[in-house]
PDB file of N, CA and C in Angstrom:
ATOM      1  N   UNK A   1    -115.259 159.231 -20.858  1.00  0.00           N
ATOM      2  CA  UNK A   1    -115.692 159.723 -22.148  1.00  0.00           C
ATOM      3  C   UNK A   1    -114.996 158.932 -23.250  1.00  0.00           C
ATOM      4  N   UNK A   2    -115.883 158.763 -24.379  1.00  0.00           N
ATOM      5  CA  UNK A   2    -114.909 157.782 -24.893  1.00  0.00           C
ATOM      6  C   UNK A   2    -114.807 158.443 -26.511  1.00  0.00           C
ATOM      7  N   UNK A   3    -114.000 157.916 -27.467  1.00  0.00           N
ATOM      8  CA  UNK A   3    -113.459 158.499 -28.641  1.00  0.00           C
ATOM      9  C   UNK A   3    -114.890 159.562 -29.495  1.00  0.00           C
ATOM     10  N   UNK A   4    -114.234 160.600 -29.519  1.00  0.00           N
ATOM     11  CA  UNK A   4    -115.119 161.623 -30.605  1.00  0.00           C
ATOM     12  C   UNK A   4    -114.378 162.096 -31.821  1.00  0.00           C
ATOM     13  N   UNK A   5    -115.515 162.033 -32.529  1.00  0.00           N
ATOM     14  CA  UNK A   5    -115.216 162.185 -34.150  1.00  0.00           C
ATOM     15  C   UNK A   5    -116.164 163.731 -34.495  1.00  0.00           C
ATOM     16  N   UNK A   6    -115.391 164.363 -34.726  1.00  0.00           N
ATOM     17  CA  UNK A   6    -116.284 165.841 -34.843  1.00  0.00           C
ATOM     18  C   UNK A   6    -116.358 166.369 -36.421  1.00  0.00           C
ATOM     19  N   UNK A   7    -117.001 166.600 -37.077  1.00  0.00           N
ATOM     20  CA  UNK A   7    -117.519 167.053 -38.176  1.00  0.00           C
ATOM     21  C   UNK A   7    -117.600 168.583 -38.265  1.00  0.00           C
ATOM     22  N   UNK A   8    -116.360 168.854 -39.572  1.00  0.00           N
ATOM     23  CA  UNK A   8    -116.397 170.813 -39.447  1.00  0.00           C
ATOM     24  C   UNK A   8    -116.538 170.904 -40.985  1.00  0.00           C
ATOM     25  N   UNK A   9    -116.825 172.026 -41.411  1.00  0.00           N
ATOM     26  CA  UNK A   9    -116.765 172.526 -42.626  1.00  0.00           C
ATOM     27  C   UNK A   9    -115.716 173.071 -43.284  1.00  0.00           C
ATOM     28  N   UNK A  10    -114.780 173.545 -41.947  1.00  0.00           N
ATOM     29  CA  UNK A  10    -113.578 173.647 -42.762  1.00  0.00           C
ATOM     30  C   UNK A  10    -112.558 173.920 -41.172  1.00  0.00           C
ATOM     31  N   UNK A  11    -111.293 173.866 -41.389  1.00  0.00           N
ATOM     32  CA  UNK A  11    -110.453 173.616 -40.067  1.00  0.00           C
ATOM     33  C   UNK A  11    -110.066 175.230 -39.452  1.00  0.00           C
ATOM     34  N   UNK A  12    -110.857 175.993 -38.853  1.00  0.00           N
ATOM     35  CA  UNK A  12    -110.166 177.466 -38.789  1.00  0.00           C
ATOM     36  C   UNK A  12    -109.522 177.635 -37.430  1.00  0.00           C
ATOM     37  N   UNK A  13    -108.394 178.046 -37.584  1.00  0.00           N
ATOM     38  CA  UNK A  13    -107.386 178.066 -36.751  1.00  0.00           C
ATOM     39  C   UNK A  13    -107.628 178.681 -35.110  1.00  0.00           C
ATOM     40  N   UNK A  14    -109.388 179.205 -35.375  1.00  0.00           N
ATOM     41  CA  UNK A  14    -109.463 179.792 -33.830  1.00  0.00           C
ATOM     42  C   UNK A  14    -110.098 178.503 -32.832  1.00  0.00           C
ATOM     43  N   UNK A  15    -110.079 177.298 -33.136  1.00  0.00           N
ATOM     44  CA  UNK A  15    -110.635 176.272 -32.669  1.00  0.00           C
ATOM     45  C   UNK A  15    -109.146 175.953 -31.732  1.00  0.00           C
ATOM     46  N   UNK A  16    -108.473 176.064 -32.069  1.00  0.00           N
ATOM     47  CA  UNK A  16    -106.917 176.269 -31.345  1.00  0.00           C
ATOM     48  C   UNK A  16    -106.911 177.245 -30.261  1.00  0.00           C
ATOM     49  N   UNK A  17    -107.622 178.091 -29.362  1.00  0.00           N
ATOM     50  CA  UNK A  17    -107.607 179.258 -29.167  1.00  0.00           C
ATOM     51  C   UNK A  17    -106.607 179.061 -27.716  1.00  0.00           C
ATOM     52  N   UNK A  18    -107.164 177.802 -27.335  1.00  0.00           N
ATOM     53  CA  UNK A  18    -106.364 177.499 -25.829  1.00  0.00           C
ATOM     54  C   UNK A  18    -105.786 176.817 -25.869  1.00  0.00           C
ATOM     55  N   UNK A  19    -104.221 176.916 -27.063  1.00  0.00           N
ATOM     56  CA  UNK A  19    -103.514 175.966 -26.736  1.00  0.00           C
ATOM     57  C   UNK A  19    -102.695 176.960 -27.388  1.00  0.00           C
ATOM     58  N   UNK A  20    -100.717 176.888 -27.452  1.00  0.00           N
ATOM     59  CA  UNK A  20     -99.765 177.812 -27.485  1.00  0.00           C
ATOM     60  C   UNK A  20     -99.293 177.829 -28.794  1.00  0.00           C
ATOM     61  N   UNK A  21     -99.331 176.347 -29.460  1.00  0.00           N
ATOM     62  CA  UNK A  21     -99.250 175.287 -30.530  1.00  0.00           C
ATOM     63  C   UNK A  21     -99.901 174.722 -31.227  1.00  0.00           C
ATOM     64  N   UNK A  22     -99.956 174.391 -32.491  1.00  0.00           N
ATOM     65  CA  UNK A  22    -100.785 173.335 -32.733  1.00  0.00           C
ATOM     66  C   UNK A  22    -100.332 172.683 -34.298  1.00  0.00           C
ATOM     67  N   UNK A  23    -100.451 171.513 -34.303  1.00  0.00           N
ATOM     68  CA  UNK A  23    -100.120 171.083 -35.864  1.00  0.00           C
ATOM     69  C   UNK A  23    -100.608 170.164 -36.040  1.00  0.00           C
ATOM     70  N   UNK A  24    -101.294 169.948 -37.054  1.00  0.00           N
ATOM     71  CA  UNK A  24    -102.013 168.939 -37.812  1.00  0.00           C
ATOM     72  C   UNK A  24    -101.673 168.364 -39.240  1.00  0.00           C
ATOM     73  N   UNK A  25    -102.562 166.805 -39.413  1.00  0.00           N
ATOM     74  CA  UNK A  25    -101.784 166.179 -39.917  1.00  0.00           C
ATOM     75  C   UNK A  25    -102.944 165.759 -41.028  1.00  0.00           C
ATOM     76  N   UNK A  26    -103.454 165.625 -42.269  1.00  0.00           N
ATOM     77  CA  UNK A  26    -104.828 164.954 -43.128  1.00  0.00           C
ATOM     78  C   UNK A  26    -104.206 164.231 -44.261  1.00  0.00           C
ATOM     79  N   UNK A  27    -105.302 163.561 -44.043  1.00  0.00           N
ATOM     80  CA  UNK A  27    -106.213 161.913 -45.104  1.00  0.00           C
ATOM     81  C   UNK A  27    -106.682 162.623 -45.552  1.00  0.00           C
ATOM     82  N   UNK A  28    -106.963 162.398 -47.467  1.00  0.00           N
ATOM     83  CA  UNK A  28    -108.093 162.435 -47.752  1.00  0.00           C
ATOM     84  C   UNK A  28    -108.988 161.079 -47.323  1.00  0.00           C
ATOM     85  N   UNK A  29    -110.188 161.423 -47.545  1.00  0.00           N
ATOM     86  CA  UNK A  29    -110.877 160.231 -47.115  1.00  0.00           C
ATOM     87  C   UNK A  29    -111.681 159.600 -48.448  1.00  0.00           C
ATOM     88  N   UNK A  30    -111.319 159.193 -49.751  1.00  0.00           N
ATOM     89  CA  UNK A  30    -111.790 158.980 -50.799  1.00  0.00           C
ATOM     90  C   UNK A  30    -113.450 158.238 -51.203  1.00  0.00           C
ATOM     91  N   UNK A  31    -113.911 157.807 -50.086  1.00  0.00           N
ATOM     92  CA  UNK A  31    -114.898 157.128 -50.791  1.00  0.00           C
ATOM     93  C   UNK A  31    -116.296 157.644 -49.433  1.00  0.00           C
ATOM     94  N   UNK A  32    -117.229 156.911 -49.805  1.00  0.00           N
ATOM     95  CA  UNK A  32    -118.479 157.313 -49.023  1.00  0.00           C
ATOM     96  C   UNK A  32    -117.613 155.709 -47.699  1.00  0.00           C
ATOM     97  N   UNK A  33    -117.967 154.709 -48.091  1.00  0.00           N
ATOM     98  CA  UNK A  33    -117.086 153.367 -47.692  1.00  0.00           C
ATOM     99  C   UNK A  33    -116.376 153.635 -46.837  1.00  0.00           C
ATOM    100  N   UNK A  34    -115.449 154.630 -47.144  1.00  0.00           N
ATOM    101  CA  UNK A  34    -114.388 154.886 -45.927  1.00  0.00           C
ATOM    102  C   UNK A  34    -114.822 155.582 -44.917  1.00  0.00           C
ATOM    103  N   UNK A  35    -115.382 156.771 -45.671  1.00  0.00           N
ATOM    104  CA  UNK A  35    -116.103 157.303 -44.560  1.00  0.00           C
ATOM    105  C   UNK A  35    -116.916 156.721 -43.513  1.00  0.00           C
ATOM    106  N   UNK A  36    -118.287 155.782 -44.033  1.00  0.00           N
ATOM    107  CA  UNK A  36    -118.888 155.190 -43.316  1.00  0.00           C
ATOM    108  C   UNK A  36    -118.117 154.216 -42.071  1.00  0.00           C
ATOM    109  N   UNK A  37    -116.793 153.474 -42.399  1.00  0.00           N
ATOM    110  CA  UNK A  37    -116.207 152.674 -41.762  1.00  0.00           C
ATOM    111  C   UNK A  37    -115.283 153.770 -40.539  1.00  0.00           C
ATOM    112  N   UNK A  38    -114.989 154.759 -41.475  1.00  0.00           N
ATOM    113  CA  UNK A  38    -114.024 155.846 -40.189  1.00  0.00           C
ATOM    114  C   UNK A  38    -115.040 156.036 -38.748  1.00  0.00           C
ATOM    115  N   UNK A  39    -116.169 156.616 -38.944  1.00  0.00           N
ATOM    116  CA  UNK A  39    -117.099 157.021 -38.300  1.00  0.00           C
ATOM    117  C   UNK A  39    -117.481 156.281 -37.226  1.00  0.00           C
ATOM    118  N   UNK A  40    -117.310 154.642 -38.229  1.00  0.00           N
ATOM    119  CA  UNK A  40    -117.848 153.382 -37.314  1.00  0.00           C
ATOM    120  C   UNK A  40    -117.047 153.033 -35.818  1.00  0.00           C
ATOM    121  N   UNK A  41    -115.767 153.691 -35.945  1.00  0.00           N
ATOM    122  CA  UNK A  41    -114.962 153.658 -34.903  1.00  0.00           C
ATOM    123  C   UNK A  41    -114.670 154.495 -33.595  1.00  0.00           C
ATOM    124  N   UNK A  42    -115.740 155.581 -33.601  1.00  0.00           N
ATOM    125  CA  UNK A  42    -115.872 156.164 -32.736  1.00  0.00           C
ATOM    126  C   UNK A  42    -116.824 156.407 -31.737  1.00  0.00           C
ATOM    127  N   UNK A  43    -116.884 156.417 -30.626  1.00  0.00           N
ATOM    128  CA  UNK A  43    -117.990 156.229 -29.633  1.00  0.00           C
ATOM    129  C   UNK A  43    -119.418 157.466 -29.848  1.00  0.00           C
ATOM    130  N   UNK A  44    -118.988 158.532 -30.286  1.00  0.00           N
ATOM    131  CA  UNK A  44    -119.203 159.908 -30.384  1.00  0.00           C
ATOM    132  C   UNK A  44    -119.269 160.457 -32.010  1.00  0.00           C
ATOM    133  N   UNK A  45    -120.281 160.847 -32.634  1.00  0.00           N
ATOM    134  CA  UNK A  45    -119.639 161.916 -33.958  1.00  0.00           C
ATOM    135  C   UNK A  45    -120.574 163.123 -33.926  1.00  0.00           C
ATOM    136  N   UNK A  46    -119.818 164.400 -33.731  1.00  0.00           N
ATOM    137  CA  UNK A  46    -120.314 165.440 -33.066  1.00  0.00           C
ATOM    138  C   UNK A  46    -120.563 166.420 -34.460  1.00  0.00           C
ATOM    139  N   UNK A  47    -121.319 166.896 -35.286  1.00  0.00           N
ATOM    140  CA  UNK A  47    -121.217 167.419 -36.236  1.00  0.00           C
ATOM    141  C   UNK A  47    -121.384 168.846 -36.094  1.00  0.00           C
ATOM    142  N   UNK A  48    -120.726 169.714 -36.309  1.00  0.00           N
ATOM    143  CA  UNK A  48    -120.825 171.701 -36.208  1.00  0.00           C
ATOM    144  C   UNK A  48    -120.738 172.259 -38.014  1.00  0.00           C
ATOM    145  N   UNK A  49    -121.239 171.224 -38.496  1.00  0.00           N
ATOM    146  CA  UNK A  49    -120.822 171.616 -39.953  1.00  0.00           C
ATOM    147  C   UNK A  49    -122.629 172.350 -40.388  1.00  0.00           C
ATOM    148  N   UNK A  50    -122.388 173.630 -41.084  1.00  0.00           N
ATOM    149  CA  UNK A  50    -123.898 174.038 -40.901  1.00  0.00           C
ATOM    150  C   UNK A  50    -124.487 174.244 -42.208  1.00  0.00           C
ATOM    151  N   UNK A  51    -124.253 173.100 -43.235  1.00  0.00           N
ATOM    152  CA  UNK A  51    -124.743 172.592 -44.170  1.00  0.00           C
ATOM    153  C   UNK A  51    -125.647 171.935 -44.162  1.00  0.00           C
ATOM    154  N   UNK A  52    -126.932 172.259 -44.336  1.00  0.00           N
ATOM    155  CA  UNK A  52    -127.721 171.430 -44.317  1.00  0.00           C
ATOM    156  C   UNK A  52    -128.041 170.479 -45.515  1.00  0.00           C
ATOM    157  N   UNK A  53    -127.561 170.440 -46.452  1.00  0.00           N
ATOM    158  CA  UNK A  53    -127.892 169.749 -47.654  1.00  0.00           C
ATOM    159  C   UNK A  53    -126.585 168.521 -47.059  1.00  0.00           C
ATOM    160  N   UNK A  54    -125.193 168.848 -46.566  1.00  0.00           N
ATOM    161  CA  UNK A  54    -124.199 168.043 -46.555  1.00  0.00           C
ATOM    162  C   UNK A  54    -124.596 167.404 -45.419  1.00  0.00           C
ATOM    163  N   UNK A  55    -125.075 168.146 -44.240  1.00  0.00           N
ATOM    164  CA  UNK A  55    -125.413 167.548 -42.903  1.00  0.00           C
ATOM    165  C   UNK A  55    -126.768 166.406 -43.461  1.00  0.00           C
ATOM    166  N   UNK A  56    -127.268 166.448 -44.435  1.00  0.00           N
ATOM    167  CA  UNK A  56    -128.531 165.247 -44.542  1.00  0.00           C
ATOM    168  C   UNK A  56    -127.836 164.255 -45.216  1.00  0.00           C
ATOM    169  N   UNK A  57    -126.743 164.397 -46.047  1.00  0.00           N
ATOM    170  CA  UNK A  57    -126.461 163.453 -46.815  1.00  0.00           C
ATOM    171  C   UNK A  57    -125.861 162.437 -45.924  1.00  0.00           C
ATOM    172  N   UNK A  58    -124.912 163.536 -44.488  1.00  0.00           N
ATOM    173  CA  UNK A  58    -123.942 162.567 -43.375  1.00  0.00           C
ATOM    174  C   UNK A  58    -125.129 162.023 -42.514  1.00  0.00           C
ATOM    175  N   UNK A  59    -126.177 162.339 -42.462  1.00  0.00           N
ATOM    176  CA  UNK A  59    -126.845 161.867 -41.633  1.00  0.00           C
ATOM    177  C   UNK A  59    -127.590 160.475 -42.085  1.00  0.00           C
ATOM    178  N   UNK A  60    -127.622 160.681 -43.800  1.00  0.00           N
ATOM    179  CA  UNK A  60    -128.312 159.281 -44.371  1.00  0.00           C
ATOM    180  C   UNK A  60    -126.981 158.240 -44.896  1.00  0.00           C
ATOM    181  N   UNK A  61    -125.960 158.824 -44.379  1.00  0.00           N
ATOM    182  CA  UNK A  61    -124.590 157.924 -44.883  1.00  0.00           C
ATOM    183  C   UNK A  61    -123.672 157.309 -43.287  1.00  0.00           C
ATOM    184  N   UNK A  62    -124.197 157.775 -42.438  1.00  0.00           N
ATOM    185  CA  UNK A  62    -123.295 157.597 -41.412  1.00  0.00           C
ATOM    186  C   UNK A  62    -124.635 157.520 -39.892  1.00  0.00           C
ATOM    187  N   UNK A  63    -125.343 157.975 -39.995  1.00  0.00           N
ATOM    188  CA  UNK A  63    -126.435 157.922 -38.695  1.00  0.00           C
ATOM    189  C   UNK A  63    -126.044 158.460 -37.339  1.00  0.00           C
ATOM    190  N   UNK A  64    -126.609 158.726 -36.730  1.00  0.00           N
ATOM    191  CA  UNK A  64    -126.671 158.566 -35.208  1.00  0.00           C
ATOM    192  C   UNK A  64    -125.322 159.979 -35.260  1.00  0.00           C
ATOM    193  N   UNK A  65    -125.600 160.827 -35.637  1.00  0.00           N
ATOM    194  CA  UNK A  65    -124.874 162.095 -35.854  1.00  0.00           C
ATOM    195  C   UNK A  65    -125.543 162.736 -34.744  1.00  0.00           C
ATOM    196  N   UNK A  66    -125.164 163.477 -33.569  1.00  0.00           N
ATOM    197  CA  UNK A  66    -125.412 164.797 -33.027  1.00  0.00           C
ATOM    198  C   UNK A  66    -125.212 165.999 -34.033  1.00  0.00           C
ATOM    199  N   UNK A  67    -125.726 166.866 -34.251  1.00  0.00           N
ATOM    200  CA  UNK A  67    -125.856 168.049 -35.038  1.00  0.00           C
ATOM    201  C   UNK A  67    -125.323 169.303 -33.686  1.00  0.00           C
ATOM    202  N   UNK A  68    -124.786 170.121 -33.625  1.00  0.00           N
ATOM    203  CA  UNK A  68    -124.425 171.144 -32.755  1.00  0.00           C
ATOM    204  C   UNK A  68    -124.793 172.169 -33.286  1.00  0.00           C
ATOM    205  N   UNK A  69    -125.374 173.308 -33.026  1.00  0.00           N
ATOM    206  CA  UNK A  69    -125.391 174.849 -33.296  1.00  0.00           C
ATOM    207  C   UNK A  69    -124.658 175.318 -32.706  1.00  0.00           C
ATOM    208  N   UNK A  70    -123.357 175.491 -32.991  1.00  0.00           N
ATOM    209  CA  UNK A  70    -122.621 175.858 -31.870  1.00  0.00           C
ATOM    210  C   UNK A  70    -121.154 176.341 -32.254  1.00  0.00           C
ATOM    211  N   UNK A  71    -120.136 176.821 -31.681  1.00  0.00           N
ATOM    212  CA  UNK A  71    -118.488 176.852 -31.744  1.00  0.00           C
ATOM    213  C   UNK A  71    -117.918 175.555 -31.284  1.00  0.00           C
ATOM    214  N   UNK A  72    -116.758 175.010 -32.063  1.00  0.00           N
ATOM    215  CA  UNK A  72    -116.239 173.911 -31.552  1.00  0.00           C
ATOM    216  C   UNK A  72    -114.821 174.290 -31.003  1.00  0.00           C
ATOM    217  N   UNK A  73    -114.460 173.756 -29.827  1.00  0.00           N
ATOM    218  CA  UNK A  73    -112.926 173.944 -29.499  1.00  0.00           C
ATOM    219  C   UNK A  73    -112.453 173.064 -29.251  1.00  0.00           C
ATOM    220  N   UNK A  74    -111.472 172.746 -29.775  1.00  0.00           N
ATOM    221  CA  UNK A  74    -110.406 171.445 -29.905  1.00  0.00           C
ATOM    222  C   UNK A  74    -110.188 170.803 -28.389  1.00  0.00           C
ATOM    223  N   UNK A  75    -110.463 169.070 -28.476  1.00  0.00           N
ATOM    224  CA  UNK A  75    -109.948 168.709 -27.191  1.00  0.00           C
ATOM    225  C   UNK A  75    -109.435 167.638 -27.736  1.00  0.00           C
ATOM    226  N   UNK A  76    -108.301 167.723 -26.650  1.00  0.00           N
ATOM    227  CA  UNK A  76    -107.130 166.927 -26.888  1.00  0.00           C
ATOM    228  C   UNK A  76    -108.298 165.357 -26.513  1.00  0.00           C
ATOM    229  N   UNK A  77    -107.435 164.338 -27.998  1.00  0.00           N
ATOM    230  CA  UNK A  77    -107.980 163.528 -28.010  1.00  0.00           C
ATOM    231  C   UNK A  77    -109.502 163.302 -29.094  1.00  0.00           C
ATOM    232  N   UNK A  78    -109.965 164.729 -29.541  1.00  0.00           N
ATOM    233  CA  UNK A  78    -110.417 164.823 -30.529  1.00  0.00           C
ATOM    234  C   UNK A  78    -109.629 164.272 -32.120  1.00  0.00           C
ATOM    235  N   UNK A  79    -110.665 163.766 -32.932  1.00  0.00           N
ATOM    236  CA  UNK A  79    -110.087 163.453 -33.991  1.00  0.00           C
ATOM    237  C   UNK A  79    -111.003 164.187 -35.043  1.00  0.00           C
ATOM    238  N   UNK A  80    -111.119 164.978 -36.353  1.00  0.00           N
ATOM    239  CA  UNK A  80    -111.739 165.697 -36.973  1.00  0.00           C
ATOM    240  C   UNK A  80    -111.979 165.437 -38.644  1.00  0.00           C
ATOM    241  N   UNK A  81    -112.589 165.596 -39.017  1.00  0.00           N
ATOM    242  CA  UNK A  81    -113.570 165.353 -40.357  1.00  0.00           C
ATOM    243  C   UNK A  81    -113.507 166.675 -41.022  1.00  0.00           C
ATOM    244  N   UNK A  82    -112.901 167.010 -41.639  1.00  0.00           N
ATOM    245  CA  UNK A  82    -113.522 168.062 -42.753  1.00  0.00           C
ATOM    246  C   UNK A  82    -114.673 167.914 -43.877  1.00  0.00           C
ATOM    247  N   UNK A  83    -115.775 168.530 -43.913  1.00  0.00           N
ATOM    248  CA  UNK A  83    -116.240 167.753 -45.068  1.00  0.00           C
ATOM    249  C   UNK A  83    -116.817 169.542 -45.596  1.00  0.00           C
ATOM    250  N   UNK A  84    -116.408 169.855 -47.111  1.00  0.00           N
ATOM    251  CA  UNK A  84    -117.366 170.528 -47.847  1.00  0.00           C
ATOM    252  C   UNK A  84    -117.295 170.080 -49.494  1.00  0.00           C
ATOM    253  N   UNK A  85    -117.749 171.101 -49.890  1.00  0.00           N
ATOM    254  CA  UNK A  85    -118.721 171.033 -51.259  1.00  0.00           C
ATOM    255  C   UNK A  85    -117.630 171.353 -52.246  1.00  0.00           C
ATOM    256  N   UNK A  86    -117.015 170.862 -53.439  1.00  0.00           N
ATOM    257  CA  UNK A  86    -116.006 170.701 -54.043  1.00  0.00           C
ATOM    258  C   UNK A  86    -116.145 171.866 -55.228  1.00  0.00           C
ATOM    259  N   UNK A  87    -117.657 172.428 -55.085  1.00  0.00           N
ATOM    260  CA  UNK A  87    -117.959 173.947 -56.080  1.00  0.00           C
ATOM    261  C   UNK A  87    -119.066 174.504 -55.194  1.00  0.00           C
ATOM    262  N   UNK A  88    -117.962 175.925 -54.816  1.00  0.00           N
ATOM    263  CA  UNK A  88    -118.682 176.948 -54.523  1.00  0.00           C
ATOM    264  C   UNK A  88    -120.414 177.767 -55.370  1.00  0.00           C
ATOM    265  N   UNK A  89    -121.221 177.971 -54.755  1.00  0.00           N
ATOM    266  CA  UNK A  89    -122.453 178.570 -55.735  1.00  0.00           C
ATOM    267  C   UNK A  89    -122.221 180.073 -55.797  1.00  0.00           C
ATOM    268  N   UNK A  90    -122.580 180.530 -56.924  1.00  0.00           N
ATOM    269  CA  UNK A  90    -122.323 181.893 -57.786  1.00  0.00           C
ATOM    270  C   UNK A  90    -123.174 182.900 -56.941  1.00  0.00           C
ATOM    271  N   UNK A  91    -124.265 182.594 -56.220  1.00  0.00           N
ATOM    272  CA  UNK A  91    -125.067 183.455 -55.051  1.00  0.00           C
ATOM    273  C   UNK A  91    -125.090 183.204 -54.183  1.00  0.00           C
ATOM    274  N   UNK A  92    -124.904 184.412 -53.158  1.00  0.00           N
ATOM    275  CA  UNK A  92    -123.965 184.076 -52.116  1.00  0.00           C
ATOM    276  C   UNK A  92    -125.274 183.510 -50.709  1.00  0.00           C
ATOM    277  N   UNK A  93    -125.055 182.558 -50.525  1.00  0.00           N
ATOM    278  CA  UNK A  93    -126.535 182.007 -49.300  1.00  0.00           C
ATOM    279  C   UNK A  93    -126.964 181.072 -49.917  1.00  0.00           C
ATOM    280  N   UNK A  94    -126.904 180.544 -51.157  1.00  0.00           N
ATOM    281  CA  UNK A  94    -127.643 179.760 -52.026  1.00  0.00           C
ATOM    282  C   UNK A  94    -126.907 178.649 -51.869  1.00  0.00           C
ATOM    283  N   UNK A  95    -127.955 177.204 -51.181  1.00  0.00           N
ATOM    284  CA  UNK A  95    -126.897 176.084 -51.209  1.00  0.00           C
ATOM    285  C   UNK A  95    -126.647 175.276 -51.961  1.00  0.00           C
ATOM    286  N   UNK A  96    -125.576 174.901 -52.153  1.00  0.00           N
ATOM    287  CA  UNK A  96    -125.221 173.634 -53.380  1.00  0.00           C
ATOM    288  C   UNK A  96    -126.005 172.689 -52.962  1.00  0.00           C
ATOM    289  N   UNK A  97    -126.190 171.760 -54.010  1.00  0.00           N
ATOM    290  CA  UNK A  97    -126.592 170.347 -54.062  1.00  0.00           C
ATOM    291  C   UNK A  97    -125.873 169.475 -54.148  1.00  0.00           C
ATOM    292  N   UNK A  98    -126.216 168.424 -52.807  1.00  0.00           N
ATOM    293  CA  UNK A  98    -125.195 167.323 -52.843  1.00  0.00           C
ATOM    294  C   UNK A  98    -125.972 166.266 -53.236  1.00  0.00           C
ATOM    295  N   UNK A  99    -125.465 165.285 -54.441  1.00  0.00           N
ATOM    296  CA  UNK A  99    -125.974 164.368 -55.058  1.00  0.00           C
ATOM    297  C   UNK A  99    -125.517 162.638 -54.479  1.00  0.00           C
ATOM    298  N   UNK A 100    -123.856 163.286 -54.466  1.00  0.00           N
ATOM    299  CA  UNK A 100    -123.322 162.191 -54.305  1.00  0.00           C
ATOM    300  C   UNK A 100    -122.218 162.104 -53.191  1.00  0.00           C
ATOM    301  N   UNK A 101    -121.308 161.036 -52.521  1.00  0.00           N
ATOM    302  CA  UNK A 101    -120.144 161.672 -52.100  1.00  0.00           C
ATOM    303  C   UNK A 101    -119.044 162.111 -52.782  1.00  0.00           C
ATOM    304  N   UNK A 102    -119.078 162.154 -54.513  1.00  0.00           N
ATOM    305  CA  UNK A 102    -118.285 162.751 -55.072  1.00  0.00           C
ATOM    306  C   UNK A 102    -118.316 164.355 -55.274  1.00  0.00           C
ATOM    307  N   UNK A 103    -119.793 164.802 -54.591  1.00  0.00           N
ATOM    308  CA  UNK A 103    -119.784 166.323 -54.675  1.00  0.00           C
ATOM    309  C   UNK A 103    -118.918 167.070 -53.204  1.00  0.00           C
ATOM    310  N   UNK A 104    -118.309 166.181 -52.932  1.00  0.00           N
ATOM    311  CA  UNK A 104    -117.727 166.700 -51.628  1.00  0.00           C
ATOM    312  C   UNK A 104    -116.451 166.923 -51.600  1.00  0.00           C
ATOM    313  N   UNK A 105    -115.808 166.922 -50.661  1.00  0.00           N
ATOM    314  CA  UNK A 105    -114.399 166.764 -50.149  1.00  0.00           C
ATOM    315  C   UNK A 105    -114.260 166.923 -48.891  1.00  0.00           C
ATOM    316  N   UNK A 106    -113.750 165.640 -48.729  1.00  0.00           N
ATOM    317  CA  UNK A 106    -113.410 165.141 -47.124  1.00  0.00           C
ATOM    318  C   UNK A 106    -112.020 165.044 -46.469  1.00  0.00           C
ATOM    319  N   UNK A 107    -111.734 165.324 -45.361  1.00  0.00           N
ATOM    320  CA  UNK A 107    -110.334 165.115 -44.698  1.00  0.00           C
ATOM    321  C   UNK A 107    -110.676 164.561 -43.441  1.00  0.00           C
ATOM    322  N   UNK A 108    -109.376 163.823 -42.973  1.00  0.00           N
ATOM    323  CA  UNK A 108    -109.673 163.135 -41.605  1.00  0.00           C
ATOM    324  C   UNK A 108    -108.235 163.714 -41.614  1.00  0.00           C
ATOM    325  N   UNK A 109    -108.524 164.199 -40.420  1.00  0.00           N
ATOM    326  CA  UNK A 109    -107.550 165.591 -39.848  1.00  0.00           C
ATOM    327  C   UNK A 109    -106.780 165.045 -37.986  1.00  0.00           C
ATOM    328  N   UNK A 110    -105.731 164.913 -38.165  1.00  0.00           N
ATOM    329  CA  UNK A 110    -105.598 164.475 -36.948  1.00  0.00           C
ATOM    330  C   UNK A 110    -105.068 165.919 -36.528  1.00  0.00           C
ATOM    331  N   UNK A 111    -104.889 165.952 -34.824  1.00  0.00           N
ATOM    332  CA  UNK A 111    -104.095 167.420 -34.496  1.00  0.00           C
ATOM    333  C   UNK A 111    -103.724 167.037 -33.405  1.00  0.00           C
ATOM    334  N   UNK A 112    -102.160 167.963 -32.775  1.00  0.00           N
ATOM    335  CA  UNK A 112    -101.346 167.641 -31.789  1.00  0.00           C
ATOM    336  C   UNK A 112    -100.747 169.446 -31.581  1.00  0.00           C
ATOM    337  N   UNK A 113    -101.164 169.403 -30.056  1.00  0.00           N
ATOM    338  CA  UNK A 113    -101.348 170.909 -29.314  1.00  0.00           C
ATOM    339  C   UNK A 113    -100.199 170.942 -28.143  1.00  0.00           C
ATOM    340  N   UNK A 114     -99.898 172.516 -28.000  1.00  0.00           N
ATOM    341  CA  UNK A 114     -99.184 172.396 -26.777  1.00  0.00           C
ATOM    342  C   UNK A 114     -99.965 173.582 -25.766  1.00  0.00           C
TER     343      UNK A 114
END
């Protein structure tokens, strides 16, 4: 199996569930550029992020994305992406609009488990 890059919306601590430990370490990731080049380095980019306005923008900025409906649980050797929306919307279900990669905020999240 070779390097995966997984895509979350935000890092919640039950993705840890089977391990005793855990600590992590984040990048911001400042530009669309970086992003595109981070991505480029991995065999795998697994996305569980369930944005669909953010999931089209990663999909027309980065390609060849798997999309998951699913729970993600941390495997060692995983490396992780935070990506959301830098303003919350005033109704609650109603999705923001992503224009640019400046409507975002990104982390490249490393993590180390026991």
């Amino acid at each position: 199996m070779g390097k995966r890059l997984i895509i979350l919306g935000s890092l919640p601590p039950n993705i840890f569930n089977n391990y005793k430990k855990f600590k992590t370490e984040g990048d911001r990731i400042e530009s669309k550029e970086e992003l595109i080049v981070t991505a480029g380095l991995y065999d795998e980019v697994l996305n569980y992020n369930r944005h669909k306005p953010t999931n089209d923008k990663l999909e027309e900025w980065i390609g060849g994305i798997t999309t998951i409906n699913g729970e993600y649980s941390y495997q060692p050797g995983d490396d992780i992406i935070t990506v959301s929306t830098k303003k919350r919307m005033a109704v609650s279900g109603q999705d923001a609009l992503i224009n640019s990669f400046d409507d975002l905020v990104v982390w490249f999240v490393k993590a180390e488990v026991e």
